[in-house]
Protein backbone atom coordinates (compact mmCIF):
# COMPACT_ATOMS: atom_id res chain seq x y z
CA UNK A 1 0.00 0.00 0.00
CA UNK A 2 1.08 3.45 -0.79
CA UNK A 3 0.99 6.31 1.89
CA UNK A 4 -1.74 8.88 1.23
CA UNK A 5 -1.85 11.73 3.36
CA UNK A 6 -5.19 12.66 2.72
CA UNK A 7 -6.47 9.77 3.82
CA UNK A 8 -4.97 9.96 7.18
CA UNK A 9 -5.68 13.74 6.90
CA UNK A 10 -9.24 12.39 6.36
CA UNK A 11 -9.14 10.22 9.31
CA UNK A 12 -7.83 13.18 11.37
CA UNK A 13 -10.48 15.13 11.13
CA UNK A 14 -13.00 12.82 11.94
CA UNK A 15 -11.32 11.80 14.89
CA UNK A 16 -11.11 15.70 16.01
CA UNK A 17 -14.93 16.08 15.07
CA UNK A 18 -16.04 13.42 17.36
CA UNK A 19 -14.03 14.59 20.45
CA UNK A 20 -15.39 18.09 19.57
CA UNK A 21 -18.82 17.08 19.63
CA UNK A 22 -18.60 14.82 22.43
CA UNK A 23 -16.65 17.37 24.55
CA UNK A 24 -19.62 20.04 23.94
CA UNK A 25 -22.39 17.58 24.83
CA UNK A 26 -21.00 16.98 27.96
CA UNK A 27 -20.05 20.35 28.92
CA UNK A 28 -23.60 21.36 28.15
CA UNK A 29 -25.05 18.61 30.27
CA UNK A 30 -22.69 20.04 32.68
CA UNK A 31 -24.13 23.41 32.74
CA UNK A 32 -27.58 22.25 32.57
CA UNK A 33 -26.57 19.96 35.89
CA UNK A 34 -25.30 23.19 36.86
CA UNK A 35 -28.14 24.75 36.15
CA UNK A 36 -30.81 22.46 38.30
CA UNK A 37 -28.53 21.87 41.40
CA UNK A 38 -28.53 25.77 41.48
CA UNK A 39 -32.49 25.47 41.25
CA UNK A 40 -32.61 22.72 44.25
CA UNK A 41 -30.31 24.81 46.30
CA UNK A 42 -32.85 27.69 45.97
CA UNK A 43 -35.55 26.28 46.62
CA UNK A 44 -34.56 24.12 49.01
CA UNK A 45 -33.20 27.45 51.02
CA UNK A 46 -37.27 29.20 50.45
CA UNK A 47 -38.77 26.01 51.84
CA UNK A 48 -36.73 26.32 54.83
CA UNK A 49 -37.22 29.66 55.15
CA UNK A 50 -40.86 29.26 55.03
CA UNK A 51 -41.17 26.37 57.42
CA UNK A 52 -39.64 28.26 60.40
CA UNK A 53 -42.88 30.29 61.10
CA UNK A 54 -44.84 27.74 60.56
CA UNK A 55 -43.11 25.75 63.17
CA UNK A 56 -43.34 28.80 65.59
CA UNK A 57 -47.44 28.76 65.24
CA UNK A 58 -47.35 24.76 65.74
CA UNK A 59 -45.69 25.06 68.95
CA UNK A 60 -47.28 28.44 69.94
CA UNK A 61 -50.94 26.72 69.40
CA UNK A 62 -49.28 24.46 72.07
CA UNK A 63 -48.14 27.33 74.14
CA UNK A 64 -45.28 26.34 74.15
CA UNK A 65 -43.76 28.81 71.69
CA UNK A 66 -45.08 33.34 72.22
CA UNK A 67 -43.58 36.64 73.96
CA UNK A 68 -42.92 35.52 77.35
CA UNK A 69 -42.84 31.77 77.06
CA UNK A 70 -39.35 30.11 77.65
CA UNK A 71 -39.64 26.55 76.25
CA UNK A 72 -37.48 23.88 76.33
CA UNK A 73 -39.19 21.80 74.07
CA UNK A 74 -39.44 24.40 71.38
CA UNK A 75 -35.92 25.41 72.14
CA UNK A 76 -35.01 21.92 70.91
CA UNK A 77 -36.75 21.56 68.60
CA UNK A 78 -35.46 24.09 66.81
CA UNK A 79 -32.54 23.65 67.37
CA UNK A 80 -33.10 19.57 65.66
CA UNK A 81 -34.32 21.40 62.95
CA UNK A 82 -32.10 23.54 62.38
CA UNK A 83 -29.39 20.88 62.47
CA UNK A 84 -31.23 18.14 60.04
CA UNK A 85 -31.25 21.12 57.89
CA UNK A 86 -27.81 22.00 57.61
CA UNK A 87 -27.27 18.31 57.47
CA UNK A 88 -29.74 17.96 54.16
CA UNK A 89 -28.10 21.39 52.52
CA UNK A 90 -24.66 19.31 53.50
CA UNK A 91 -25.73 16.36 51.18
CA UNK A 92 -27.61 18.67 48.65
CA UNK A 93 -24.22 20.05 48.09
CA UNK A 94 -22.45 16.98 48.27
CA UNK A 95 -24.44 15.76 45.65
CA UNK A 96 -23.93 18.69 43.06
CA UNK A 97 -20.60 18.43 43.56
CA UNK A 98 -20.05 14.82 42.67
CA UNK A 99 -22.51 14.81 40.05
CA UNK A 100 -20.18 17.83 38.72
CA UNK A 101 -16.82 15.43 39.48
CA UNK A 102 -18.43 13.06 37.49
CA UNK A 103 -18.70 15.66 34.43
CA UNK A 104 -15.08 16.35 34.57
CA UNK A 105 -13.65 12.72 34.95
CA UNK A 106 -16.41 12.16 31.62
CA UNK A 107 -14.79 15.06 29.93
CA UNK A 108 -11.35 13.59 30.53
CA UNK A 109 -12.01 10.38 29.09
CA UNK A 110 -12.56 11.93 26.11
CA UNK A 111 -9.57 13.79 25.72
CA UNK A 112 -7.69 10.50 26.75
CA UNK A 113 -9.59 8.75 23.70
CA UNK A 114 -9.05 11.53 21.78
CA UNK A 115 -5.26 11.71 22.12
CA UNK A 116 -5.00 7.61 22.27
CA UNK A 117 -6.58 7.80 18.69
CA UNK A 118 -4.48 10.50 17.48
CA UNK A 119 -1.35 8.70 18.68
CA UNK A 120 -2.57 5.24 16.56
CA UNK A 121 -3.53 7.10 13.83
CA UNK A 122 0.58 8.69 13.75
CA UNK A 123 1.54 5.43 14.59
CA UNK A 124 0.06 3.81 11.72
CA UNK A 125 0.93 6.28 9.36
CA UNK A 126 4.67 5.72 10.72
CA UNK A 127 4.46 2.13 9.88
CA UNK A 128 3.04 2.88 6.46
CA UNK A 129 5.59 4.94 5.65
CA UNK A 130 8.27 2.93 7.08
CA UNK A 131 6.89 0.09 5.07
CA UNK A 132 6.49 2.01 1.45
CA UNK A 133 10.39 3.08 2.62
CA UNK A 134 11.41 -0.24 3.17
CA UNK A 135 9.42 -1.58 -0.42
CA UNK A 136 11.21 1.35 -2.53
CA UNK A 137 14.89 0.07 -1.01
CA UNK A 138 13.87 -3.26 -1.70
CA UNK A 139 12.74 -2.26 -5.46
CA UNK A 140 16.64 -0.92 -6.55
């Protein structure tokens, strides 16, 4: 066979296309993932927001919760709720982030597959041409 640099230039190319295509999708999905844990975060900040008076009036329907009233229970209460909320943002969080990780290690791959492809494509072109080199010495 006789080396043809278009046809590796051909190959080339394609091999460029697909990382570039593949590199956008997943940067997209990225932002879009972005995007929604940005959303959750939000609203997950208004709900808490809107459940502390709401717990006031459930414990001051007890009397247990008003001007004057120093409550123990309510103080804990609070307190628990506070604390499984933090804990809930904590994993919220958590969760963005490795679902972002997870993005980045995808987006890596693909340059690794990308430059593993590029480097067999030169290799093969090296033994072509080593081989057309070796038939033309052999011809005189």
């Amino acid at each position: 066979m006789v080396y043809d640099p278009s046809r590796f230039e051909a190959r080339r190319r394609g091999i460029s296309s697909q990382y570039a295509a593949e590199s956008a999708m997943n940067e997209y999905a990225r932002f879009l993932a972005q995007q929604r844990g940005s959303r959750q975060l939000g609203e997950f900040q208004r709900n808490v927001t809107q459940a502390v008076p709401k717990y006031g009036r459930t414990y001051g329907k007890r009397g247990l919760y008003g001007q004057g009233v120093n409550s123990g229970i309510f103080g804990q209460a609070l307190s628990t709720f506070g604390e499984e909320s933090a804990r809930q943002r904590s994993q919220l969080e958590s969760d963005i982030y490795q679902q972002q990780r997870q993005y980045e290690l995808q987006g890596a791959g693909y340059l690794a597959n990308y430059e593993r492809a590029l480097a067999d494509l030169e290799g093969e072109k090296a033994r072509l041409i080593g081989d057309t080199a070796t038939g033309l010495l052999n011809l005189g």
